[in-house]
C-alpha atoms as a PDB file:
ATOM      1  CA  UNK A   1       1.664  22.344  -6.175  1.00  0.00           C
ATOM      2  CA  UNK A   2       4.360  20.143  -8.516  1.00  0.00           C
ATOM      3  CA  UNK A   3       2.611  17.562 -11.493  1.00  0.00           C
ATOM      4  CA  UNK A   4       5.326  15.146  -9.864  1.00  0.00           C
ATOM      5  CA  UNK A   5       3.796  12.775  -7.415  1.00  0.00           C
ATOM      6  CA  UNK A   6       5.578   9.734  -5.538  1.00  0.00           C
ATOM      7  CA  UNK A   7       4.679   7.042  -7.907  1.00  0.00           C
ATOM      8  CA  UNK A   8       4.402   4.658  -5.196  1.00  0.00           C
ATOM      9  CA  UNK A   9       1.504   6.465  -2.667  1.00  0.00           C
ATOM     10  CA  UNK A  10      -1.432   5.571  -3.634  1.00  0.00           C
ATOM     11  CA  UNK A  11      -3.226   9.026  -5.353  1.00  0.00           C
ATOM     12  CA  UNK A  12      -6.984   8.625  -3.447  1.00  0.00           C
ATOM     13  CA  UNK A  13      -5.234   7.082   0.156  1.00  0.00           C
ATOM     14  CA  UNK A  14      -2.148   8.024   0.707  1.00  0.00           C
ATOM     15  CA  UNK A  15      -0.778   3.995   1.179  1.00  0.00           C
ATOM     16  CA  UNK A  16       2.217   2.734  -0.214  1.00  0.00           C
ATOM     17  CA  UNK A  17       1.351   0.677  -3.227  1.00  0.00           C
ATOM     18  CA  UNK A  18       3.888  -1.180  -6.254  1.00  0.00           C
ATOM     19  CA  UNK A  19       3.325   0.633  -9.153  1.00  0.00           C
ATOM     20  CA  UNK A  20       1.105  -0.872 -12.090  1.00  0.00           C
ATOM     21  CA  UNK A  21       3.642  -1.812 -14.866  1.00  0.00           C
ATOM     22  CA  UNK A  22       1.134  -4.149 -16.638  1.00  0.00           C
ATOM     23  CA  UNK A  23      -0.047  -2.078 -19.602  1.00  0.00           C
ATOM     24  CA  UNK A  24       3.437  -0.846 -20.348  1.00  0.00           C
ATOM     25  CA  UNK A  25       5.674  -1.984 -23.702  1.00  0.00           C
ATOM     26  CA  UNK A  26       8.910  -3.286 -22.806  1.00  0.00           C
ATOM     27  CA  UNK A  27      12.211  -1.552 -23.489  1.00  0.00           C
ATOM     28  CA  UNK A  28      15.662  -1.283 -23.298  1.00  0.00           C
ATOM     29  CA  UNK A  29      16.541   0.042 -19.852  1.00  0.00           C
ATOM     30  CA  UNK A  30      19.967   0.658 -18.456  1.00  0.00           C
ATOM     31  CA  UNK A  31      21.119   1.745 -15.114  1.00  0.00           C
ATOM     32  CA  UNK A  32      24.590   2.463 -13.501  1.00  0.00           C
ATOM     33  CA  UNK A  33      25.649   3.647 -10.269  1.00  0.00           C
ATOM     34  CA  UNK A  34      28.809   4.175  -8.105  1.00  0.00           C
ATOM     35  CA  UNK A  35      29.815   4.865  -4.265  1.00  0.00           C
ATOM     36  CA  UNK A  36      33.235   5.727  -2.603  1.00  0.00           C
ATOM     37  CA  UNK A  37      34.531   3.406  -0.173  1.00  0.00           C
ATOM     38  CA  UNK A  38      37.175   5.303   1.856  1.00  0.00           C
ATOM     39  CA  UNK A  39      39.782   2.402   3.641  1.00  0.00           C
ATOM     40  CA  UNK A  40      42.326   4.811   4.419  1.00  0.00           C
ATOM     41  CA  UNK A  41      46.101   4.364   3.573  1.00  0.00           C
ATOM     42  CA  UNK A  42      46.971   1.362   5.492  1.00  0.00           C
ATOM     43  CA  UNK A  43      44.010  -0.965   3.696  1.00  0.00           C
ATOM     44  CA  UNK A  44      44.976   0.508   0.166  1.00  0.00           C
ATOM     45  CA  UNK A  45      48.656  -0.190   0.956  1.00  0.00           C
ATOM     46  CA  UNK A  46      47.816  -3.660   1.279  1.00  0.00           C
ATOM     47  CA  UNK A  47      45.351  -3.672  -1.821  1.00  0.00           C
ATOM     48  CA  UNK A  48      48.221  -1.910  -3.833  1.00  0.00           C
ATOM     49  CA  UNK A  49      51.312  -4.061  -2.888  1.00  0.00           C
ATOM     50  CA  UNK A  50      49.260  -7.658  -4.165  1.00  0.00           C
ATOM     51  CA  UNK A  51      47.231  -8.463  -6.966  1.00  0.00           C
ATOM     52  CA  UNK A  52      44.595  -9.057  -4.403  1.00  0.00           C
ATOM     53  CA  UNK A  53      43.726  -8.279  -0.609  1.00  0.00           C
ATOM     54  CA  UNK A  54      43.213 -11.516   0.992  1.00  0.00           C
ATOM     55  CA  UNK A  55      41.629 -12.053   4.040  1.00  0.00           C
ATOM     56  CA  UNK A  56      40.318 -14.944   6.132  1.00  0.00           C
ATOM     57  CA  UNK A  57      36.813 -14.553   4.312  1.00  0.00           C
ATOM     58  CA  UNK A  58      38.513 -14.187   1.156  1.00  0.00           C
ATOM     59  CA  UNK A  59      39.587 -12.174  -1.954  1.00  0.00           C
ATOM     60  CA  UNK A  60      38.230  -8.571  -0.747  1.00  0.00           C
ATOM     61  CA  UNK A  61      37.208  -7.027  -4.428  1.00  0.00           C
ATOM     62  CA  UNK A  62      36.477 -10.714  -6.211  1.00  0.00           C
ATOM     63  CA  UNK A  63      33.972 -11.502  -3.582  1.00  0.00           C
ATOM     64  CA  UNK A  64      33.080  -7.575  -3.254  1.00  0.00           C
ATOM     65  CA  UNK A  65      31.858  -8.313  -6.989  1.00  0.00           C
ATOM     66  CA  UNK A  66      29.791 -11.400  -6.424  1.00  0.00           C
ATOM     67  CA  UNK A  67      28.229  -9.931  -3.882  1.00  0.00           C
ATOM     68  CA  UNK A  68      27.006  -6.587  -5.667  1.00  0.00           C
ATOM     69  CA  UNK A  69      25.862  -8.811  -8.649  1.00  0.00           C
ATOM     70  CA  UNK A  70      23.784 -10.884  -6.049  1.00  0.00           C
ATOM     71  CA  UNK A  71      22.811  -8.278  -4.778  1.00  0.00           C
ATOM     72  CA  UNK A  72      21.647  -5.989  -7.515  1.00  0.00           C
ATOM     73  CA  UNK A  73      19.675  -9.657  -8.572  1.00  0.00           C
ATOM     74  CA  UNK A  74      17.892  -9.372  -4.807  1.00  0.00           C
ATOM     75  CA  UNK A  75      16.770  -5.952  -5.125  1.00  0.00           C
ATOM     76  CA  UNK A  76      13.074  -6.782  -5.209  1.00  0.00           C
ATOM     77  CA  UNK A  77      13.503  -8.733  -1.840  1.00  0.00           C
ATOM     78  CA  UNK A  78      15.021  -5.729  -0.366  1.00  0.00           C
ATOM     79  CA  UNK A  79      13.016  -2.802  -1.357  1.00  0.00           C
ATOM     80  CA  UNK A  80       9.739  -3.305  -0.854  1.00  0.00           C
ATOM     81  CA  UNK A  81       7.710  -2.145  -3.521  1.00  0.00           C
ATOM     82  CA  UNK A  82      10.221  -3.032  -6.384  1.00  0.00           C
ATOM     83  CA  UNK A  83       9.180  -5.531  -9.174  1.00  0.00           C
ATOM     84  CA  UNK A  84      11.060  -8.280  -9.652  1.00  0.00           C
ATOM     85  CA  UNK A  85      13.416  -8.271 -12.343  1.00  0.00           C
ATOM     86  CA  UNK A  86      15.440 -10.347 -14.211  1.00  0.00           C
ATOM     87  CA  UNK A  87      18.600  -8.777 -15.491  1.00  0.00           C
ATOM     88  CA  UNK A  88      19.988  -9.350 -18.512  1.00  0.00           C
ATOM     89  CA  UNK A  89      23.143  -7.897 -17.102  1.00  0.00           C
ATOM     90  CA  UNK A  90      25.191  -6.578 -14.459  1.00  0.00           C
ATOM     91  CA  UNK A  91      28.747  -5.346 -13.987  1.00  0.00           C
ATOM     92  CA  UNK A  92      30.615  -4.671 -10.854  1.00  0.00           C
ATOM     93  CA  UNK A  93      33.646  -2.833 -10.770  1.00  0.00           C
ATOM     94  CA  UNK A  94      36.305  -1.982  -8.019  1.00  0.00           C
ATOM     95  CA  UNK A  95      38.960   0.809  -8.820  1.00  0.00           C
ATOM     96  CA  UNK A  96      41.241   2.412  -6.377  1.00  0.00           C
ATOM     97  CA  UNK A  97      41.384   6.408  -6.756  1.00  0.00           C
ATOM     98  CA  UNK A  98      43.605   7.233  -4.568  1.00  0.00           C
ATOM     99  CA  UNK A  99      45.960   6.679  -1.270  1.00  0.00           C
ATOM    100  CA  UNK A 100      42.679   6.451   0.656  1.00  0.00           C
ATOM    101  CA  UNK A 101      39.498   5.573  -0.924  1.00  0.00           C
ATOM    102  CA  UNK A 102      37.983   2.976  -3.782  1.00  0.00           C
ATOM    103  CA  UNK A 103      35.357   3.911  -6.363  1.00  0.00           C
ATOM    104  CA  UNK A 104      32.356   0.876  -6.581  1.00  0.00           C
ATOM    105  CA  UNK A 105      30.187   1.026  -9.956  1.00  0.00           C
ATOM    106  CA  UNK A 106      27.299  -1.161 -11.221  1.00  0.00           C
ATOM    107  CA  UNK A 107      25.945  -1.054 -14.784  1.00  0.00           C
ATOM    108  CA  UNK A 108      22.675  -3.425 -15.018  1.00  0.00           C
ATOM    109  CA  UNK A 109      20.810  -3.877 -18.284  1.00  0.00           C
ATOM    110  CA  UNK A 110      17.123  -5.316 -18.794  1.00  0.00           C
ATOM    111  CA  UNK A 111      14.398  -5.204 -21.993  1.00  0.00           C
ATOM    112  CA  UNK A 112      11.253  -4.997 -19.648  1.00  0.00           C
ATOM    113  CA  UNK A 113       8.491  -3.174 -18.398  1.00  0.00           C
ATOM    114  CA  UNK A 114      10.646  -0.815 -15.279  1.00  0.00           C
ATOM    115  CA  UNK A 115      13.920   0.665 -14.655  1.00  0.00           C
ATOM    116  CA  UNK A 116      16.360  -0.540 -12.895  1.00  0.00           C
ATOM    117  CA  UNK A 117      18.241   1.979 -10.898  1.00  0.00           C
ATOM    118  CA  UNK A 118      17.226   0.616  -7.497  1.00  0.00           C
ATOM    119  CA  UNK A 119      19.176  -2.513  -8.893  1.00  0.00           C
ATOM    120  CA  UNK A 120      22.121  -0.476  -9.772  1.00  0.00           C
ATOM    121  CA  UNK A 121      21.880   1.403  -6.530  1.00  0.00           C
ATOM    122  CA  UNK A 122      21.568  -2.071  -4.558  1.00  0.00           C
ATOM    123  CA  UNK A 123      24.379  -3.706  -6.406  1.00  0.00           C
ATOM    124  CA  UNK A 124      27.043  -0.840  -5.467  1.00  0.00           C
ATOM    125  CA  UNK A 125      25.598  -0.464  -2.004  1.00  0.00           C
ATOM    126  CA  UNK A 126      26.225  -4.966  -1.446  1.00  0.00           C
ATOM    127  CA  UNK A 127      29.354  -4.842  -2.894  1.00  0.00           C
ATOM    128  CA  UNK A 128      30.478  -1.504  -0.577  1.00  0.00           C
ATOM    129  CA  UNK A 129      28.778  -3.310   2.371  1.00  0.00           C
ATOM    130  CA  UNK A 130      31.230  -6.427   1.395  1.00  0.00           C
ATOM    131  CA  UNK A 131      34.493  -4.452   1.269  1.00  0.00           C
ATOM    132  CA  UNK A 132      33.604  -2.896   5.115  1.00  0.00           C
ATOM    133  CA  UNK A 133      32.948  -6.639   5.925  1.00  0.00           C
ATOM    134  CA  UNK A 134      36.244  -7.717   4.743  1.00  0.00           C
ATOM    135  CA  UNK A 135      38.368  -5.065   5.533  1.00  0.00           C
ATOM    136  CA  UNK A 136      36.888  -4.499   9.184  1.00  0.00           C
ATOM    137  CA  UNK A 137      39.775  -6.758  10.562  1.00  0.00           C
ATOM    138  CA  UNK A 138      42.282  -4.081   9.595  1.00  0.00           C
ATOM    139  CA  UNK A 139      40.240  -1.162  10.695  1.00  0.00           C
ATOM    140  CA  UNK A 140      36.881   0.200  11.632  1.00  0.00           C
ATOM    141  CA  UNK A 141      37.621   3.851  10.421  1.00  0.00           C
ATOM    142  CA  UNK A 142      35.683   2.979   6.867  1.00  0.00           C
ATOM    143  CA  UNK A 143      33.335   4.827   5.355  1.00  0.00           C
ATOM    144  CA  UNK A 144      30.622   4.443   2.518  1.00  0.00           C
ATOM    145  CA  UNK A 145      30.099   7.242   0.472  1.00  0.00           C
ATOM    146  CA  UNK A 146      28.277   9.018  -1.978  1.00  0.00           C
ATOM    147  CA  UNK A 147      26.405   6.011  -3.291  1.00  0.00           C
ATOM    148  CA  UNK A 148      24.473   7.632  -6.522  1.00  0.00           C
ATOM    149  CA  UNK A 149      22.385   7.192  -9.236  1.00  0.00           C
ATOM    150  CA  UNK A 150      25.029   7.680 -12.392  1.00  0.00           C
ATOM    151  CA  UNK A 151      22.441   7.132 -15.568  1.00  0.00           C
ATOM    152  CA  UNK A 152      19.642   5.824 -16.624  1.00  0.00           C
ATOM    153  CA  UNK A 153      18.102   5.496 -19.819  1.00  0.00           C
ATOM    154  CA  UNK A 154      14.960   4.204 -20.724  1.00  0.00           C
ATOM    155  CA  UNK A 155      11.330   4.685 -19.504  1.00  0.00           C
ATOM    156  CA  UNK A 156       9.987   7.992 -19.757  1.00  0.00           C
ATOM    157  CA  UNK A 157      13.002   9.998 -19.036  1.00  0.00           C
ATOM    158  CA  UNK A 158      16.475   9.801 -19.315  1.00  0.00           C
ATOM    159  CA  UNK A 159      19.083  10.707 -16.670  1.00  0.00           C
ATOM    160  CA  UNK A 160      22.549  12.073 -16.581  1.00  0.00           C
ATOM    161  CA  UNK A 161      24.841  13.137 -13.652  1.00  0.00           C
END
């Protein structure tokens, strides 16, 4: 059997429990992560041809932005066991890739006691949920994709796509 366990089971019954961060130093801990929204030609034609997409509920990728920052701020309200965390940072970003699709990415940054990929993960997954929202008028055929843990560093192990 693996050393690795599910850090958040507890080890003598089995029931979900928030991990213990209390005896733990503080530390620099980054996270980023990034999803593919695919709009298809017609939505990225628009997004192209003006500075912005706007729609009846707004800018598409300014409020897209605002809404992955609150979001990646919410995380612990979302995901259960999570710790609440105050972030010292967090950056959205929106880039178009091609004819079709849009790259999402979210870089958070905290000195504390736990990492903060879930907030990373939460703040691309908001800000993808956003775009759909926005962009459903146009079309339905949108798809998330490929939302993924980038890097992390800090803790007790560093990662690295």
């Amino acid at each position: 059997m693996s050393e690795k366990n599910f850090s958040h089971l507890d080890k003598k019954t089995g029931n979900p429990n928030m991990v213990d961060v209390g005896e733990k130093q503080p530390s620099q801990r980054t996270a980023s992560a990034s999803c593919r929204v695919v709009l298809g030609k017609e939505i990225i034609r628009e997004l192209t041809t003006t500075a912005e997409l706007m729609t009846k509920k707004g800018p598409v990728f300014q409020t897209a932005i605002i809404a992955g920052t609150m979001g990646a701020k919410q995380t612990a309200s979302l995901i259960p066991l999570c710790h609440p965390i105050g972030l010292d940072d967090c950056k959205v970003t929106i880039d178009v890739l091609n004819e079709t699709e849009v790259q999402v990415q979210c870089s958070v940054r905290v000195f504390g006691k736990t990492g903060v990929e879930m907030e990373a993960m939460t703040g691309v997954s908001v800000a993808a949920l956003t775009i759909y929202d926005m962009c459903k008028g146009f079309s339905h055929d949108i798809t998330i994709k490929e939302i993924k843990l980038e890097e992390k560093k800090g803790g007790k192990r560093d990662f690295k796509r």
